[in-house]
PDB file of N, CA and C in Angstrom:
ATOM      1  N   UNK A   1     115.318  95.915 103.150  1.00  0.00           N
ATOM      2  CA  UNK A   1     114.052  95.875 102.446  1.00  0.00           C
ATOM      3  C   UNK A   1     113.726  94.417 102.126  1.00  0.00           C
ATOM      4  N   UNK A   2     112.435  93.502 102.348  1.00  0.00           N
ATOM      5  CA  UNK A   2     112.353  92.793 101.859  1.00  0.00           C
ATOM      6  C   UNK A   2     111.627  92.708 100.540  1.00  0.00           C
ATOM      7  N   UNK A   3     112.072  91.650  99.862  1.00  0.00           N
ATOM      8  CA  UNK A   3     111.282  91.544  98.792  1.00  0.00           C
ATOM      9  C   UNK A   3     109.843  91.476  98.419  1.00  0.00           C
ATOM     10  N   UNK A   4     109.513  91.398  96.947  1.00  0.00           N
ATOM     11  CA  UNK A   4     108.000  91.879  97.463  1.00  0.00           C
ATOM     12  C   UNK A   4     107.311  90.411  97.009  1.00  0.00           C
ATOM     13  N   UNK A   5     106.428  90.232  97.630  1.00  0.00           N
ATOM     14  CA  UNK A   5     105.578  88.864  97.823  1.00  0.00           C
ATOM     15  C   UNK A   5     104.191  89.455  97.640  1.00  0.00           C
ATOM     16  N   UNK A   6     103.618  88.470  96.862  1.00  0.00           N
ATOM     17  CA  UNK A   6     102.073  88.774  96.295  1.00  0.00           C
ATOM     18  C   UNK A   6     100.919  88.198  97.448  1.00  0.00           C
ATOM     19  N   UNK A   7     101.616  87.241  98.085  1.00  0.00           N
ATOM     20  CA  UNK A   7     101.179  86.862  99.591  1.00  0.00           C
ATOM     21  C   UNK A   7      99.727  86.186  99.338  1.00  0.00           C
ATOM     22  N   UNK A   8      98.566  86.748  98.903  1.00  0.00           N
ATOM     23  CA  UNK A   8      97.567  85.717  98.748  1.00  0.00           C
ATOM     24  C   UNK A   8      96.354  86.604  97.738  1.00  0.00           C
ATOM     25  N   UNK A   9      96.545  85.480  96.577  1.00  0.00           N
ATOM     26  CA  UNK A   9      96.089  85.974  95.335  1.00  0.00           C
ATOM     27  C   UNK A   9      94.364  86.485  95.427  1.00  0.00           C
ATOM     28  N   UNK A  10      93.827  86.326  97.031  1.00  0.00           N
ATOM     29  CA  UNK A  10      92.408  87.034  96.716  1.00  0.00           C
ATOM     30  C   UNK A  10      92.307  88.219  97.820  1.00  0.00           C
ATOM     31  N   UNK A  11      94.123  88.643  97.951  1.00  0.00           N
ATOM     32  CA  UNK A  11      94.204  89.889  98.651  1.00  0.00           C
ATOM     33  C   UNK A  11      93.827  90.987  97.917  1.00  0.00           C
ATOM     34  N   UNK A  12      93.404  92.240  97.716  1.00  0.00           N
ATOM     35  CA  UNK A  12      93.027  93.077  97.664  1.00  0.00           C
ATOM     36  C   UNK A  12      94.419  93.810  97.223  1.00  0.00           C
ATOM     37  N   UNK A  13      95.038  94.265  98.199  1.00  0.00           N
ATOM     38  CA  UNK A  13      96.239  95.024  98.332  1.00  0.00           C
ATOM     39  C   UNK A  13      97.406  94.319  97.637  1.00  0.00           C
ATOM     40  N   UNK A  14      97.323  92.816  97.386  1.00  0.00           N
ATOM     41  CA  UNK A  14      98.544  92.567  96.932  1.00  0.00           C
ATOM     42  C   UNK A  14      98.262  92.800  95.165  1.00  0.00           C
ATOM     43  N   UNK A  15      96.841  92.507  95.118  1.00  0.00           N
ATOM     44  CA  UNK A  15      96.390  92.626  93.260  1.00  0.00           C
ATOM     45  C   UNK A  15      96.907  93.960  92.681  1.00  0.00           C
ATOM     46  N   UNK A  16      97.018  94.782  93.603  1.00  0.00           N
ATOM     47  CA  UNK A  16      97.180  96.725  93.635  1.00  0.00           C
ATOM     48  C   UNK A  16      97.110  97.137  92.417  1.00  0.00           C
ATOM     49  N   UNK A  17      95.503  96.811  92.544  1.00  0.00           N
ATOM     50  CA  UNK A  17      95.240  97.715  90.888  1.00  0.00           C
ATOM     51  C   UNK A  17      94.593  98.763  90.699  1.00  0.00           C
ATOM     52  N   UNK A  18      95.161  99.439  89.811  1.00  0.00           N
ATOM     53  CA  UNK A  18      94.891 100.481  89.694  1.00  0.00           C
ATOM     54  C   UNK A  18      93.329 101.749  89.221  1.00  0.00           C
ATOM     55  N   UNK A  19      92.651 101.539  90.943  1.00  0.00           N
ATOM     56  CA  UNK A  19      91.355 101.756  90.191  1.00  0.00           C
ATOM     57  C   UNK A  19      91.086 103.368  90.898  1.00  0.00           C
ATOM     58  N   UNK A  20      92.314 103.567  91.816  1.00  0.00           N
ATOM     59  CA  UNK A  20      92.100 105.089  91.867  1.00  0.00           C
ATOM     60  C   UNK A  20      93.648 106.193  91.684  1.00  0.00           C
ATOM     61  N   UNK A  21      93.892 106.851  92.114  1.00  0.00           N
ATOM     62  CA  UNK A  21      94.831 108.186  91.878  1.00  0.00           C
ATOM     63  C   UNK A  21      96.184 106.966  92.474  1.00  0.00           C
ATOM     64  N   UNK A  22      97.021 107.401  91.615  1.00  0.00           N
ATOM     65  CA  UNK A  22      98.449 106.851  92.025  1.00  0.00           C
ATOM     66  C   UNK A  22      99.061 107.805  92.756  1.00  0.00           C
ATOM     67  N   UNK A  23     100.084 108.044  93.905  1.00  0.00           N
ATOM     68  CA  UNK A  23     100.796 109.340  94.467  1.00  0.00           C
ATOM     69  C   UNK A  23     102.276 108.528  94.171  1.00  0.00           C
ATOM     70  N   UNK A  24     102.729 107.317  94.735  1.00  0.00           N
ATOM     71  CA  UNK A  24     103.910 106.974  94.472  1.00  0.00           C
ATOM     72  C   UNK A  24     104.100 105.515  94.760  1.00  0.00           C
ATOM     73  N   UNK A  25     105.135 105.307  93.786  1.00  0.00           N
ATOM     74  CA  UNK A  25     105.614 103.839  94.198  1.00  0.00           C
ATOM     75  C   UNK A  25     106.975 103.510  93.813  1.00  0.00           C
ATOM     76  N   UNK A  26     107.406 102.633  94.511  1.00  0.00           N
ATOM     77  CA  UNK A  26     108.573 102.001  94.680  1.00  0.00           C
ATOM     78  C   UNK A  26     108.582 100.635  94.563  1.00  0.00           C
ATOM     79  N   UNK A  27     110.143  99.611  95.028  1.00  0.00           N
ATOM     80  CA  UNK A  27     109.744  98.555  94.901  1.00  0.00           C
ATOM     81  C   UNK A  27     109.400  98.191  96.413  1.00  0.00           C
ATOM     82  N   UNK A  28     109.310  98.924  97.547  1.00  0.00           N
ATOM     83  CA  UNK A  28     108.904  98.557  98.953  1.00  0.00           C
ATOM     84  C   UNK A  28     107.455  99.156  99.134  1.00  0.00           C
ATOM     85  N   UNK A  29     106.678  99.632  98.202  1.00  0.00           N
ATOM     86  CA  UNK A  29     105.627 100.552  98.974  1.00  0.00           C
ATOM     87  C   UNK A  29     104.786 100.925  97.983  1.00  0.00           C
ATOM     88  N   UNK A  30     103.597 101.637  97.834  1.00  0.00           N
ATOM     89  CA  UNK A  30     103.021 102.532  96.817  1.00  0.00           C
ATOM     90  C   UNK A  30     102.160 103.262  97.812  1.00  0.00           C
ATOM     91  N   UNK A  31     101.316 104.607  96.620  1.00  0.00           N
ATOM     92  CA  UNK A  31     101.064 104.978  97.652  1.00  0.00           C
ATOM     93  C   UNK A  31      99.507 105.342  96.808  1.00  0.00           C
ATOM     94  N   UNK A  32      98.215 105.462  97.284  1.00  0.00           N
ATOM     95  CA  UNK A  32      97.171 105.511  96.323  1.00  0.00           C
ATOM     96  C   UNK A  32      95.876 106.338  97.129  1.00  0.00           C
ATOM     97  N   UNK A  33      95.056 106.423  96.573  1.00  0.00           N
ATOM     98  CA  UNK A  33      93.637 106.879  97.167  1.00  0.00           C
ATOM     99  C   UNK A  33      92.908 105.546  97.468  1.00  0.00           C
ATOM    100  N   UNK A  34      92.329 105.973  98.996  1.00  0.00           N
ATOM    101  CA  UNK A  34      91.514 104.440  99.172  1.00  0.00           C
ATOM    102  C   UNK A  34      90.395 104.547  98.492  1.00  0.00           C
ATOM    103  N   UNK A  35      89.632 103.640  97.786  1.00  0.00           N
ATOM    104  CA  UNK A  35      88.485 103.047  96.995  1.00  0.00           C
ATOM    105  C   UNK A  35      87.573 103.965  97.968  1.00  0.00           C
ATOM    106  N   UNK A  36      87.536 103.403  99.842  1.00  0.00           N
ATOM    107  CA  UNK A  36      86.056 103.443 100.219  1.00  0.00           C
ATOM    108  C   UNK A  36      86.354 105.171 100.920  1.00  0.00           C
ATOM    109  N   UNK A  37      87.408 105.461 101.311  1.00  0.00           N
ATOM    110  CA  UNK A  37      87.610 106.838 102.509  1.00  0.00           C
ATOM    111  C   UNK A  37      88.182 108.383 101.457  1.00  0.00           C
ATOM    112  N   UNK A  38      88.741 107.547 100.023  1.00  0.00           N
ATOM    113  CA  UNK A  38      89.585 108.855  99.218  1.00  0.00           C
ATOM    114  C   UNK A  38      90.858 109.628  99.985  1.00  0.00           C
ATOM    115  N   UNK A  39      91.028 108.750 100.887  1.00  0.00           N
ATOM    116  CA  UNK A  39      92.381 109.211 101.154  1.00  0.00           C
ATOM    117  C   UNK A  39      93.460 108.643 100.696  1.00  0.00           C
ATOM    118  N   UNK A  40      94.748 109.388 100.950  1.00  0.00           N
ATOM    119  CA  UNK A  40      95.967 108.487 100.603  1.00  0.00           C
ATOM    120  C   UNK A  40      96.584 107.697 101.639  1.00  0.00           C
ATOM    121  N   UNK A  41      96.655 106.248 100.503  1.00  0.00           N
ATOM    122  CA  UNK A  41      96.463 104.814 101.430  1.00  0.00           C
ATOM    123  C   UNK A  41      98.117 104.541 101.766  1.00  0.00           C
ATOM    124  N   UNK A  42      99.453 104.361 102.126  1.00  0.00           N
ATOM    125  CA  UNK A  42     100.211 103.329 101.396  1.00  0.00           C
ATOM    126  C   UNK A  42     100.209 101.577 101.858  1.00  0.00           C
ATOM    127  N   UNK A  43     100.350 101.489 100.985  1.00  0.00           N
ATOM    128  CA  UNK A  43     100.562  99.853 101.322  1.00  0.00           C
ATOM    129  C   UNK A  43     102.198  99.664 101.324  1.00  0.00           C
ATOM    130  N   UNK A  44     101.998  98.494 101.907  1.00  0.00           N
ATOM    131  CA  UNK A  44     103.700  97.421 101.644  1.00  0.00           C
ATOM    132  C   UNK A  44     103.258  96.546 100.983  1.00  0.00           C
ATOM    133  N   UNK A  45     104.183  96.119  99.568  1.00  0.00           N
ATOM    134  CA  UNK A  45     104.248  95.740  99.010  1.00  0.00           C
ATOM    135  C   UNK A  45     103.988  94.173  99.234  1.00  0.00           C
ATOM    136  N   UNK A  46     104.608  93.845 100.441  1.00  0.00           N
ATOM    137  CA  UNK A  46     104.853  92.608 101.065  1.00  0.00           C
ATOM    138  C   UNK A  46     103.734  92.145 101.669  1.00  0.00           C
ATOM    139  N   UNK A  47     103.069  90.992 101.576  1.00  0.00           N
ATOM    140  CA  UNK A  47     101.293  90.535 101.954  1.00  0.00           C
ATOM    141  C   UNK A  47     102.239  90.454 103.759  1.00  0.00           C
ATOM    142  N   UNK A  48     101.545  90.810 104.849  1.00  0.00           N
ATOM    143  CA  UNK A  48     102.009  90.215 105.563  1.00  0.00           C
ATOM    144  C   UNK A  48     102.650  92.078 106.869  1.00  0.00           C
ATOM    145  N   UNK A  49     103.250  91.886 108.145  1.00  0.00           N
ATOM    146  CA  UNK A  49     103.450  93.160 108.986  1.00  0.00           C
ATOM    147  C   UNK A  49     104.794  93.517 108.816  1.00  0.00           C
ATOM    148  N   UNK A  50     105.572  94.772 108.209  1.00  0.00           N
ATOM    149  CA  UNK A  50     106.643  95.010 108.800  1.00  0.00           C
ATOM    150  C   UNK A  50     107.530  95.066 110.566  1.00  0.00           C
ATOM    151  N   UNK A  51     108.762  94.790 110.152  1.00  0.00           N
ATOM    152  CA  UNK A  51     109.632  95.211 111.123  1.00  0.00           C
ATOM    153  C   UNK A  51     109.105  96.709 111.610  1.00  0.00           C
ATOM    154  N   UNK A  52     109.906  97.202 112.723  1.00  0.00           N
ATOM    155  CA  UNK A  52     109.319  98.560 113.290  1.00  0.00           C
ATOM    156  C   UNK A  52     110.122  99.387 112.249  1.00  0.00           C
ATOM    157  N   UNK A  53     111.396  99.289 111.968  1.00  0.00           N
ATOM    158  CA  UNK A  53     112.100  99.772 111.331  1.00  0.00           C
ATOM    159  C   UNK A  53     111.423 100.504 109.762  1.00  0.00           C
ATOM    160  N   UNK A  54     111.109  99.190 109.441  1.00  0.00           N
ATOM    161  CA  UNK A  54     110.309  99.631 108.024  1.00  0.00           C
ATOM    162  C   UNK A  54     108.953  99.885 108.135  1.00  0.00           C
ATOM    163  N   UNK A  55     108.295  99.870 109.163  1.00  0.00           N
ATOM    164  CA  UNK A  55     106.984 100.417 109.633  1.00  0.00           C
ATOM    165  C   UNK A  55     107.604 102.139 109.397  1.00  0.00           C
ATOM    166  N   UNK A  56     108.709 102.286 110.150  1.00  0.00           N
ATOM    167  CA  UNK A  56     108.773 103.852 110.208  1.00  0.00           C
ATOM    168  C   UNK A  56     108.883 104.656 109.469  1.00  0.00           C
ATOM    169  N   UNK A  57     110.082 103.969 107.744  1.00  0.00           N
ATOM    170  CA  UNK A  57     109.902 104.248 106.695  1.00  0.00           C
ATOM    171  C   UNK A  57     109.037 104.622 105.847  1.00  0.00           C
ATOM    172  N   UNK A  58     107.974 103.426 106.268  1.00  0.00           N
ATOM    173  CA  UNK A  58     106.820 103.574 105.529  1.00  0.00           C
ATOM    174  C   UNK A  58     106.037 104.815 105.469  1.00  0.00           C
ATOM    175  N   UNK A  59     105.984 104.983 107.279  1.00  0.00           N
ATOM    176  CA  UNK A  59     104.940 105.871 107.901  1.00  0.00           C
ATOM    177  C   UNK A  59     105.608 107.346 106.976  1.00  0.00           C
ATOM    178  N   UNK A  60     107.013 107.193 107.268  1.00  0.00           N
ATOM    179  CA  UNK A  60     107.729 108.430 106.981  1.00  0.00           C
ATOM    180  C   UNK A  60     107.371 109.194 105.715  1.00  0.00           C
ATOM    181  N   UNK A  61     106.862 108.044 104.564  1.00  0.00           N
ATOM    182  CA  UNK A  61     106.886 108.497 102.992  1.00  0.00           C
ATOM    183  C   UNK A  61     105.139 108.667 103.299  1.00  0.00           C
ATOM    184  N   UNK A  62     104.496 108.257 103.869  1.00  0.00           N
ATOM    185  CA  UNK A  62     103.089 108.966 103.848  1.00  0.00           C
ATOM    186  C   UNK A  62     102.602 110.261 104.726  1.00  0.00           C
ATOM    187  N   UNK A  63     103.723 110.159 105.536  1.00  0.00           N
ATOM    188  CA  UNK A  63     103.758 111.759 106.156  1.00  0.00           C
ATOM    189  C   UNK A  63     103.744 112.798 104.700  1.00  0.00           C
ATOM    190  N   UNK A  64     105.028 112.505 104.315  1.00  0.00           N
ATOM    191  CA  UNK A  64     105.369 113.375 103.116  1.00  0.00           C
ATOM    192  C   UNK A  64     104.581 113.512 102.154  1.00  0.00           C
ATOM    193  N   UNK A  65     103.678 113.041 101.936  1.00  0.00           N
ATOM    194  CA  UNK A  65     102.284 112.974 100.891  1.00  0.00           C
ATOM    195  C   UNK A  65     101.506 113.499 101.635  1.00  0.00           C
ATOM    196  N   UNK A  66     101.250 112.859 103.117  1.00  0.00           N
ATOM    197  CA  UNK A  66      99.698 114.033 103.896  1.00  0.00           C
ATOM    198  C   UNK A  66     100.062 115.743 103.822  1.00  0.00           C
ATOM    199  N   UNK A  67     101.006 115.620 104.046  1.00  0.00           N
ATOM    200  CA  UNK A  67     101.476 117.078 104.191  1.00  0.00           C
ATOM    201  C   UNK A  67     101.270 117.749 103.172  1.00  0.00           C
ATOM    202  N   UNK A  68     101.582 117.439 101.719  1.00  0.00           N
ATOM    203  CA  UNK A  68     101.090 117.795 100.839  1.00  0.00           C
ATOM    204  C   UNK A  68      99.807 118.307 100.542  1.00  0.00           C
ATOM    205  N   UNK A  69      99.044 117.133 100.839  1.00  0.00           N
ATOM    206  CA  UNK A  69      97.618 116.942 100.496  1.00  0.00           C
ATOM    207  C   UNK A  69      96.752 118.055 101.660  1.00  0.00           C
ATOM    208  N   UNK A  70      97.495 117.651 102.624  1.00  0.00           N
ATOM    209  CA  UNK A  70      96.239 118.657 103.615  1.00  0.00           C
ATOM    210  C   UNK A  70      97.538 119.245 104.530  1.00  0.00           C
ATOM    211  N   UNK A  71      97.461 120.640 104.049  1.00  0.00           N
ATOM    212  CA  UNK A  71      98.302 121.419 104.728  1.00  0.00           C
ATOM    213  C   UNK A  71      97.870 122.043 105.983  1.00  0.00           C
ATOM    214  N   UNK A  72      96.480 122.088 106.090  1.00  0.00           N
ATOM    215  CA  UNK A  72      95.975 122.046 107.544  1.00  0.00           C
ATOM    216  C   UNK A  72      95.755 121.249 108.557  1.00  0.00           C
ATOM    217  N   UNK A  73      96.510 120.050 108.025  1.00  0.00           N
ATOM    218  CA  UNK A  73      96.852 119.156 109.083  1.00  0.00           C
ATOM    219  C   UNK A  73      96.420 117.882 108.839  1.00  0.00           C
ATOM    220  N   UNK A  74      96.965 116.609 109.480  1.00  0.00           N
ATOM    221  CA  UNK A  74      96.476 115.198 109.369  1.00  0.00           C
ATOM    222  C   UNK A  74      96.635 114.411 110.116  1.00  0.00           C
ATOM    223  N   UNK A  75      96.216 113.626 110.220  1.00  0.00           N
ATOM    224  CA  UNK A  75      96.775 112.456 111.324  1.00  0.00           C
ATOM    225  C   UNK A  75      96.623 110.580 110.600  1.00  0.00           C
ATOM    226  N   UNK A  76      97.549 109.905 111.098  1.00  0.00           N
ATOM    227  CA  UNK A  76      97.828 109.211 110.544  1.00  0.00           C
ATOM    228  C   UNK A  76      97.002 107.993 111.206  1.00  0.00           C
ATOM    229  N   UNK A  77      96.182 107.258 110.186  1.00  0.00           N
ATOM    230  CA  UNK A  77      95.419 105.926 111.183  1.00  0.00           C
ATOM    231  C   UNK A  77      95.998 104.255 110.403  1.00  0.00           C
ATOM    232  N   UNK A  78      96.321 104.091 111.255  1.00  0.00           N
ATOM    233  CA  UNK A  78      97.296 102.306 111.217  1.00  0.00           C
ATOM    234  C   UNK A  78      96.276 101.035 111.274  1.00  0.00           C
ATOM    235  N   UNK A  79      94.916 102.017 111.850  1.00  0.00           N
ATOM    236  CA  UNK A  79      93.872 100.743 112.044  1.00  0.00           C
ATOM    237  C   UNK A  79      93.437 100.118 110.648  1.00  0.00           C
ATOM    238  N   UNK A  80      93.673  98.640 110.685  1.00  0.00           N
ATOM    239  CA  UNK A  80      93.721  97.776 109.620  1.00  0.00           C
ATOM    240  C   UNK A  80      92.460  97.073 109.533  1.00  0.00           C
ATOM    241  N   UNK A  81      90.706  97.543 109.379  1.00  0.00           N
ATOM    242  CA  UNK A  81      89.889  97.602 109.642  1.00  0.00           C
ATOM    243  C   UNK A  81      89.688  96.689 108.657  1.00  0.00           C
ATOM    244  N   UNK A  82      89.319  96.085 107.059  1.00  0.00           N
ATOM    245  CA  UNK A  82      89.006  95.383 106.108  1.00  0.00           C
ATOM    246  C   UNK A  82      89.823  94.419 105.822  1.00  0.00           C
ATOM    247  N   UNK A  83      91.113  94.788 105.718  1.00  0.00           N
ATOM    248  CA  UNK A  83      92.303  93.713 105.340  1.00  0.00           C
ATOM    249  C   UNK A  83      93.478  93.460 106.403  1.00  0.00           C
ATOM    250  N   UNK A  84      93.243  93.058 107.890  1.00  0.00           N
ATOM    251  CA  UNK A  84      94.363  92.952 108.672  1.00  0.00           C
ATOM    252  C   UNK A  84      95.533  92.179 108.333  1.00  0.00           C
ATOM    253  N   UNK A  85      95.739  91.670 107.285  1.00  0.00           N
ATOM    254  CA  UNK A  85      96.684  90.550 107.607  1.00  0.00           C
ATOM    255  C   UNK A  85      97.964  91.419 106.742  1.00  0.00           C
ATOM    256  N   UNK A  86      97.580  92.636 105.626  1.00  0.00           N
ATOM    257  CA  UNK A  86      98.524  93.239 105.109  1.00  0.00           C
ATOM    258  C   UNK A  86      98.540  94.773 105.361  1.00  0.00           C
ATOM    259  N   UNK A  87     100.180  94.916 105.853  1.00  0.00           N
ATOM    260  CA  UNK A  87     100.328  96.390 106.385  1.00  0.00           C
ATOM    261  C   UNK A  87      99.300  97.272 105.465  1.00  0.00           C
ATOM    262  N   UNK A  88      99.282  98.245 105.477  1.00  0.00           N
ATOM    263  CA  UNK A  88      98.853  99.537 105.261  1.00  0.00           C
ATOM    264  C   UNK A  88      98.162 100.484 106.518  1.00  0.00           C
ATOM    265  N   UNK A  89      98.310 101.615 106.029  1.00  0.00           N
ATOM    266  CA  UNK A  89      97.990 103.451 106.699  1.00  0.00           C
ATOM    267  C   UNK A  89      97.532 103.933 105.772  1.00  0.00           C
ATOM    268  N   UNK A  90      96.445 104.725 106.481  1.00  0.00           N
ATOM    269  CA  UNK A  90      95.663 106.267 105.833  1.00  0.00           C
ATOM    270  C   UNK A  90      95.676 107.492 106.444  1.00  0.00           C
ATOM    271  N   UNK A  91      96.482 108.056 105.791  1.00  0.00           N
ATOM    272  CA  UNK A  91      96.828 109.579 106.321  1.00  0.00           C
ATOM    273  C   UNK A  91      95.086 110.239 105.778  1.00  0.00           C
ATOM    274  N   UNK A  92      94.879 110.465 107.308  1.00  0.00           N
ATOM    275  CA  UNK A  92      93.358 111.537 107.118  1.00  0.00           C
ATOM    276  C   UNK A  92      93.434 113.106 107.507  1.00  0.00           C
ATOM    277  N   UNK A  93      92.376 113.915 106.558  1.00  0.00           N
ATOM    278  CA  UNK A  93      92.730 114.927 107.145  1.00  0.00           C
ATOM    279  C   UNK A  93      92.242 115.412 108.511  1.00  0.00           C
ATOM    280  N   UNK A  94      92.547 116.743 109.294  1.00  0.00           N
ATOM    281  CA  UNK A  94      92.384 116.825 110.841  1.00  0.00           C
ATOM    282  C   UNK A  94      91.279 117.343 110.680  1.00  0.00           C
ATOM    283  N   UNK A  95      90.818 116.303 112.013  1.00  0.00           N
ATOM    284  CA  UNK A  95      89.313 116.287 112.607  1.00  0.00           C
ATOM    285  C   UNK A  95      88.408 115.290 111.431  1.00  0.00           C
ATOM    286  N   UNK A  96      88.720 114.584 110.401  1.00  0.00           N
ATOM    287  CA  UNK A  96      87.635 113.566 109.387  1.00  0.00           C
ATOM    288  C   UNK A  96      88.285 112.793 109.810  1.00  0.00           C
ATOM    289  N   UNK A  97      87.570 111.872 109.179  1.00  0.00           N
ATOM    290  CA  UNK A  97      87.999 110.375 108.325  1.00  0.00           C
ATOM    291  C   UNK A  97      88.226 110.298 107.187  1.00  0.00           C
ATOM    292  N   UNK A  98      87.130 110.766 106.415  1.00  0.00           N
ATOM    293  CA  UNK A  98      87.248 111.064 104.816  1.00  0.00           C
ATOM    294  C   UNK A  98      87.554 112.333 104.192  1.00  0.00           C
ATOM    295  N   UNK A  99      88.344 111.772 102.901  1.00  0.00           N
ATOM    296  CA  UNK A  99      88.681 113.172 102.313  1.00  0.00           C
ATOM    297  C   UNK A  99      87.456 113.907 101.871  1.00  0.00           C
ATOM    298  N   UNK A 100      87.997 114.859 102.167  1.00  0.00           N
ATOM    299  CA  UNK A 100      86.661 116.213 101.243  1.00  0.00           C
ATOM    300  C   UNK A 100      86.665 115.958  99.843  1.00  0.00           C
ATOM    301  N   UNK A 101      87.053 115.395  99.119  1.00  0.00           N
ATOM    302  CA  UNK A 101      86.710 114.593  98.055  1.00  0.00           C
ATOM    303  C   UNK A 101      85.571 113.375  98.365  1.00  0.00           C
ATOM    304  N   UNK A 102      85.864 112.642  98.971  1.00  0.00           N
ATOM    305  CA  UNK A 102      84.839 111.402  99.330  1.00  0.00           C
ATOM    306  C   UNK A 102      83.118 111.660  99.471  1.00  0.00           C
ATOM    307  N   UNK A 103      81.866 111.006  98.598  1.00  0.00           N
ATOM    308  CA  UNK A 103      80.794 111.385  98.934  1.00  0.00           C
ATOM    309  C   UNK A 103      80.585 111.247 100.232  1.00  0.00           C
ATOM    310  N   UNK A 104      81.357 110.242 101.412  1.00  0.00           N
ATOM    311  CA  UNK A 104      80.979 110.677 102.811  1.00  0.00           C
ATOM    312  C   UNK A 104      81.793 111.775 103.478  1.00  0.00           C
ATOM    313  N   UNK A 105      82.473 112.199 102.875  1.00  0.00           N
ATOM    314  CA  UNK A 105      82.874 113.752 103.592  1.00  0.00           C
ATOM    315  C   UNK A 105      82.101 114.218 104.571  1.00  0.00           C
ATOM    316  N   UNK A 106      81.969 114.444 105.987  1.00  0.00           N
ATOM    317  CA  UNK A 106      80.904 115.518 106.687  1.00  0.00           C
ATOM    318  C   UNK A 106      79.937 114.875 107.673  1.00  0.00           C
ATOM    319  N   UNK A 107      79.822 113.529 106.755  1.00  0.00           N
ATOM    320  CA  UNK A 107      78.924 112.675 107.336  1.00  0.00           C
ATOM    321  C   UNK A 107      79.294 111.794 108.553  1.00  0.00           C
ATOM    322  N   UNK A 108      80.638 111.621 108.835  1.00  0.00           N
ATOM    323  CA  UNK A 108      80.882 110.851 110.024  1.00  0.00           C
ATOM    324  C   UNK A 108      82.242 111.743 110.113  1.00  0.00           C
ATOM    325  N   UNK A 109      82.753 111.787 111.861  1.00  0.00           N
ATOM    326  CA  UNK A 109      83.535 112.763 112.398  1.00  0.00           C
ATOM    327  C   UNK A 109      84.108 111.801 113.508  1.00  0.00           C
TER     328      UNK A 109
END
């Protein structure tokens, strides 16, 4: 595990504050609702890309939360669309983008 690094103070993900639903955290990871999609996000703690190793970890503990969340299924998206330079995934549910919570629910497919 590496340690955790705040990486660059007008990151987004490294500030990780708390402005929606918490699901879990550790000292490698957390795991939250995204601001813009309402899904569950996790980040790495660490500004910056994991090893594959701890990519898989990662992926592994947000499986275990999608599954939860949408028992009819999910799929997992890695695309780092707003903030590329720090890991994170959004487990979506199958066939959206956004959670059925989210006011765009329905609206894009």
């Amino acid at each position: 595990m590496t340690a955790w690094s705040s990486g660059s103070d007008g990151c987004l993900l490294c500030r990780a504050e708390r402005v929606t639903a918490w699901h879990f955290e550790d000292e490698e990871c957390w795991v939250a609702d995204c601001m813009v999609c309402a899904t569950p996000m996790i980040v790495w703690r660490t500004h910056g890309l994991p090893d594959a190793d701890g990519e898989r970890r990662l992926l592994a503990r947000l499986e275990a939360i999608a599954a939860a969340r949408y028992p009819q299924g999910y799929w997992i998206d890695g695309e780092r669309r707003r903030i590329p330079d720090h890991w994170h995934a959004h487990a979506r549910p199958e066939g959206s983008f956004f959670d059925p919570a989210s006011e765009l629910f329905g609206r894009y497919r």
